[in-house]
Each structure stands twice: as C-alpha cells, then as structure tokens.
C-alpha atoms as a PDB file:
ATOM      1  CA  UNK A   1     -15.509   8.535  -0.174  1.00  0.00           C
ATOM      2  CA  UNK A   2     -11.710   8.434  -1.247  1.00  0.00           C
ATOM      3  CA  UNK A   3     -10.760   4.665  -1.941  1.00  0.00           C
ATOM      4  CA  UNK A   4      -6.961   3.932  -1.993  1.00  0.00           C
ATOM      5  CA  UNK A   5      -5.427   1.309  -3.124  1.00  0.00           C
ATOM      6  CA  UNK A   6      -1.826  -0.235  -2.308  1.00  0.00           C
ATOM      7  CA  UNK A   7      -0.207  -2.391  -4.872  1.00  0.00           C
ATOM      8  CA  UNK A   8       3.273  -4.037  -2.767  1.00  0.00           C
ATOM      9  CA  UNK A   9       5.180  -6.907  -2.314  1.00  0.00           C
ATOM     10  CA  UNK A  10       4.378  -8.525   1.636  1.00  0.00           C
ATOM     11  CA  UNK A  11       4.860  -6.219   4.345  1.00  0.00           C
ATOM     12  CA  UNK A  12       4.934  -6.278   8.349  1.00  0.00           C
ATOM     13  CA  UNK A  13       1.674  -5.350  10.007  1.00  0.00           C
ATOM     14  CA  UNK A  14       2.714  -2.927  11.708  1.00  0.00           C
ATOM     15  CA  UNK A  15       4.418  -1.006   8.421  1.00  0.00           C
ATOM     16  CA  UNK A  16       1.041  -2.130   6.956  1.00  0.00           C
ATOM     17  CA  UNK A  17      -0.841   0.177   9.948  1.00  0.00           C
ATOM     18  CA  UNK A  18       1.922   3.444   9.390  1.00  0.00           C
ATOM     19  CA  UNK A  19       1.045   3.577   5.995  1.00  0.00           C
ATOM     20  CA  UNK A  20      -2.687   3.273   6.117  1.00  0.00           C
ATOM     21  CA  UNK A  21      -3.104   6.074   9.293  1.00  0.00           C
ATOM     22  CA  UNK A  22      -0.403   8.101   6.852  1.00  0.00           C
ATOM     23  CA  UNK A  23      -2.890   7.933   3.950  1.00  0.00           C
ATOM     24  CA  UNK A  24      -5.736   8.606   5.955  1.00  0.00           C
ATOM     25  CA  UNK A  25      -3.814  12.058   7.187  1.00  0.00           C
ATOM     26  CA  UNK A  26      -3.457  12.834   3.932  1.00  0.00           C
ATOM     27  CA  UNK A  27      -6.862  12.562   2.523  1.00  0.00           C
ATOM     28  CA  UNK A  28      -8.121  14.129   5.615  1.00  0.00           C
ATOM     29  CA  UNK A  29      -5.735  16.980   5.434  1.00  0.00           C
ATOM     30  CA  UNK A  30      -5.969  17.623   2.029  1.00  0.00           C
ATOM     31  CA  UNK A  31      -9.744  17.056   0.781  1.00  0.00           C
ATOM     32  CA  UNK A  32     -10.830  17.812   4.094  1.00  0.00           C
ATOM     33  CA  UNK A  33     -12.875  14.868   4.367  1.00  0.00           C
ATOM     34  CA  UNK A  34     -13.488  12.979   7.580  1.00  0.00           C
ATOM     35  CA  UNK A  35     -11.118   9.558   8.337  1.00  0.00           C
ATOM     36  CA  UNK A  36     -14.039   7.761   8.504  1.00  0.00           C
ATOM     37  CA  UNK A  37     -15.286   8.271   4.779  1.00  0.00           C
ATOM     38  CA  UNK A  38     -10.873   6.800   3.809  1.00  0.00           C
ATOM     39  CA  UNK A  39     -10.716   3.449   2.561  1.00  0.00           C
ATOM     40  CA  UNK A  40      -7.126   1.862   1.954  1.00  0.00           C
ATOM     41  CA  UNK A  41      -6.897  -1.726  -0.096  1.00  0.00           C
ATOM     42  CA  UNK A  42      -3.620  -3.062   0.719  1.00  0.00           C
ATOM     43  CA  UNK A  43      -2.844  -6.011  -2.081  1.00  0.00           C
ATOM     44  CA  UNK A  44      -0.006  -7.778  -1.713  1.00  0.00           C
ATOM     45  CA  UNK A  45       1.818  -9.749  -4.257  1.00  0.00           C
ATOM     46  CA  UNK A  46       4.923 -12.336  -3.890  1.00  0.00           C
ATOM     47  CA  UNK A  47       7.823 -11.400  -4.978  1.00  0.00           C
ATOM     48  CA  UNK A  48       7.474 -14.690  -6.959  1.00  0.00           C
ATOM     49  CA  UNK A  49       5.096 -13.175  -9.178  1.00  0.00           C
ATOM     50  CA  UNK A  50       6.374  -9.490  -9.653  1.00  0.00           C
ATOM     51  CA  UNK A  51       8.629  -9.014 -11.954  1.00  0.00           C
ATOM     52  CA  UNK A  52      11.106  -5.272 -12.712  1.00  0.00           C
ATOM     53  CA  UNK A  53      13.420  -4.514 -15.649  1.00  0.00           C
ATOM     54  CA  UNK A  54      12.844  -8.058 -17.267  1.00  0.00           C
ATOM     55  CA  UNK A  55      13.790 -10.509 -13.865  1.00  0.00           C
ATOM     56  CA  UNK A  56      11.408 -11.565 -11.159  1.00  0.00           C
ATOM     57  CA  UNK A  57      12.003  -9.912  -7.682  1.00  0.00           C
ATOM     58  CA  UNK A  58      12.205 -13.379  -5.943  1.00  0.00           C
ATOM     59  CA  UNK A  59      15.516 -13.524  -8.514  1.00  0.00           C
ATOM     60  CA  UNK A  60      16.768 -10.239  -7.705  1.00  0.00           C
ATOM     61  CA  UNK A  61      16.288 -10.082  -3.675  1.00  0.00           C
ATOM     62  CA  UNK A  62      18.553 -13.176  -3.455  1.00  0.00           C
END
C-alpha cells in the first residue's frame, strides 16, 4: 500500500482534492496498484513556522 505524504504551507480544499486524485493517478498508473490501496497525508504548516534561505515565509509573503 503506497503511503504519500505532502509537506505544504495551507492550501484551498479544493487544490487539496486535485492534488490527492493526481497522486492517486500516478501510483495507479505507474505501480499498477488499485486507488484504493493510495494513501495521501496532507500536513500543513504556517507560513509562521517555515522558514527558506534564512527568513520565515510569513516575512517573505508580505
């Protein structure tokens, strides 16, 4: 059973619901396994407490 898992700053639901069917194509098209057996962990993180190149994204976004 393939287990994917999504590290990302806050996203819309229905982004959220793209990606996950997207995965799911994937792992179905190439392992040939059924949908059913894909698992996708979405974990989202505030920009508050992610940080790139040295500066928090909260700091950069603004």
């Amino acid at each position: 059973m393939p287990v994917v898992t999504v590290l990302q700053g806050p996203r819309d639901i229905e982004l959220k619901r793209e990606l996950v069917g997207k995965i799911t194509d994937a792992f179905v098209e190439a392992y040939g396994v059924p949908a059913e057996t894909v698992q996708v962990w979405i974990t989202e993180v505030p920009a508050e407490s992610w940080a790139a190149s040295g500066k928090l994204i909260a700091d950069t976004a603004k």
